[in-house]
C-alpha atoms as a PDB file:
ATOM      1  CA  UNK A   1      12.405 -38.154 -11.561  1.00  0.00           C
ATOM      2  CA  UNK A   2      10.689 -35.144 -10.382  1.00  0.00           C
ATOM      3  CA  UNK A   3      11.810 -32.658  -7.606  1.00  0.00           C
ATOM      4  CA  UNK A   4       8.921 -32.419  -4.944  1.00  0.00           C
ATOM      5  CA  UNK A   5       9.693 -28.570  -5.397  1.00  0.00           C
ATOM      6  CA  UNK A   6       8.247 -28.824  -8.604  1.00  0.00           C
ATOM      7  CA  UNK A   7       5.143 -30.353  -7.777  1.00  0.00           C
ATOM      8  CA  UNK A   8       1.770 -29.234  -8.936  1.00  0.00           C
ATOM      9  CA  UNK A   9       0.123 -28.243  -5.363  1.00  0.00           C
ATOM     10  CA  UNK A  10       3.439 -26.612  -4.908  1.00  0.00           C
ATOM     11  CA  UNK A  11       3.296 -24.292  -7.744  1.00  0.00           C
ATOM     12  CA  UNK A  12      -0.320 -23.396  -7.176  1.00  0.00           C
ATOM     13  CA  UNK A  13       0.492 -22.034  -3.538  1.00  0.00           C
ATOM     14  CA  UNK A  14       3.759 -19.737  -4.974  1.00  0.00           C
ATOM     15  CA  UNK A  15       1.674 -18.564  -7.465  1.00  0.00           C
ATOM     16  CA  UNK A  16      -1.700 -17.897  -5.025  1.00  0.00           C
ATOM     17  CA  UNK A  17       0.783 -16.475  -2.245  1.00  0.00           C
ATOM     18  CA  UNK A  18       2.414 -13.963  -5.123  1.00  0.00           C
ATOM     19  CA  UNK A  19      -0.819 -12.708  -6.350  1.00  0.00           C
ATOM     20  CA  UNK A  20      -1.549 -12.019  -2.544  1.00  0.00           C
ATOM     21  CA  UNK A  21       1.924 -10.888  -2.055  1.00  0.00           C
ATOM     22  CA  UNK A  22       0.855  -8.204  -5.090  1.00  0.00           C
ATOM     23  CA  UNK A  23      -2.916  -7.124  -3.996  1.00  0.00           C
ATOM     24  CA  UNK A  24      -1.182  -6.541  -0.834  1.00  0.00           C
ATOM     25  CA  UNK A  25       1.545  -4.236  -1.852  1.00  0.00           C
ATOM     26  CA  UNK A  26      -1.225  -2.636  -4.009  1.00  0.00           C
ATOM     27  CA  UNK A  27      -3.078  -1.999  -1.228  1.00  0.00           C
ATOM     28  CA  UNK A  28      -0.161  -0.697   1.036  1.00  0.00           C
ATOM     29  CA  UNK A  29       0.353   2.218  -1.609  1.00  0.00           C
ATOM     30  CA  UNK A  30      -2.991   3.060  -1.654  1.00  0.00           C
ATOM     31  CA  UNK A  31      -3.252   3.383   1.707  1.00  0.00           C
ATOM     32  CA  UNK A  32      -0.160   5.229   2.047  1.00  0.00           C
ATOM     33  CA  UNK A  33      -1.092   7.552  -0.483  1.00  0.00           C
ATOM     34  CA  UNK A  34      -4.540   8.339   0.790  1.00  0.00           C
ATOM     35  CA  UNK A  35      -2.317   9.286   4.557  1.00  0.00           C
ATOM     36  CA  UNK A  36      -0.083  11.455   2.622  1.00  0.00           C
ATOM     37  CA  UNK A  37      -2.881  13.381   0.833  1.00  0.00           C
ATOM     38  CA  UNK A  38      -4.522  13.735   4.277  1.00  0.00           C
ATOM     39  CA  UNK A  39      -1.576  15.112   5.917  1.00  0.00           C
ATOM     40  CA  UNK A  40      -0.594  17.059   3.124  1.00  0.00           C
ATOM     41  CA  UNK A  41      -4.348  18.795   3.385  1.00  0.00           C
ATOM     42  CA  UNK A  42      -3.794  18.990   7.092  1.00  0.00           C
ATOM     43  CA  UNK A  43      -0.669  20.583   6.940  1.00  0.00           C
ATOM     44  CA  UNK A  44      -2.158  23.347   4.198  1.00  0.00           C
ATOM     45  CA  UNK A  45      -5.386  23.939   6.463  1.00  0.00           C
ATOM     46  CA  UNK A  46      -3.227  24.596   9.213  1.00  0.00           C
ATOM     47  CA  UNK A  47      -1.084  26.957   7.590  1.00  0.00           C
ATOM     48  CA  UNK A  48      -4.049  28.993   6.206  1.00  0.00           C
ATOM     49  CA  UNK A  49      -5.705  29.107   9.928  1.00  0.00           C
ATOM     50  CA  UNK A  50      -2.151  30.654  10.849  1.00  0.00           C
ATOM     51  CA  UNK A  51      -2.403  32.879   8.136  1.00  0.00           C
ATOM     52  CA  UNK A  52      -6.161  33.892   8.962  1.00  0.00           C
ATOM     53  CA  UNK A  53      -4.795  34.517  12.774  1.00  0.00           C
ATOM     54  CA  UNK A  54      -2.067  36.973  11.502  1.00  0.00           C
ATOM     55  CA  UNK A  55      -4.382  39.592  10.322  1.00  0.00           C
END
């Protein structure tokens, strides 16, 4: 006797729902790192402009 968690259809939608669990996440820290590059540009462009103002 099998458990129903076991079942075949079962298994197939864990396993579909953790690949899209992964290319999710994947795609998350992309995108976050992409934003923190940006910012990180932003913040150094603005700092130069200051700089530039100075003299």
């Amino acid at each position: 006797m099998s458990l129903p968690i076991f079942n075949k259809e079962v298994i197939k939608m864990m396993m579909s729902m953790g690949i899209g669990l992964i290319y999710y996440l994947i795609g998350a820290f992309v995108l976050y790192g992409i934003i923190r590059l940006g910012v990180k540009h932003g913040i150094q462009d603005t700092q130069k402009d200051k700089q530039k103002d100075q003299w």
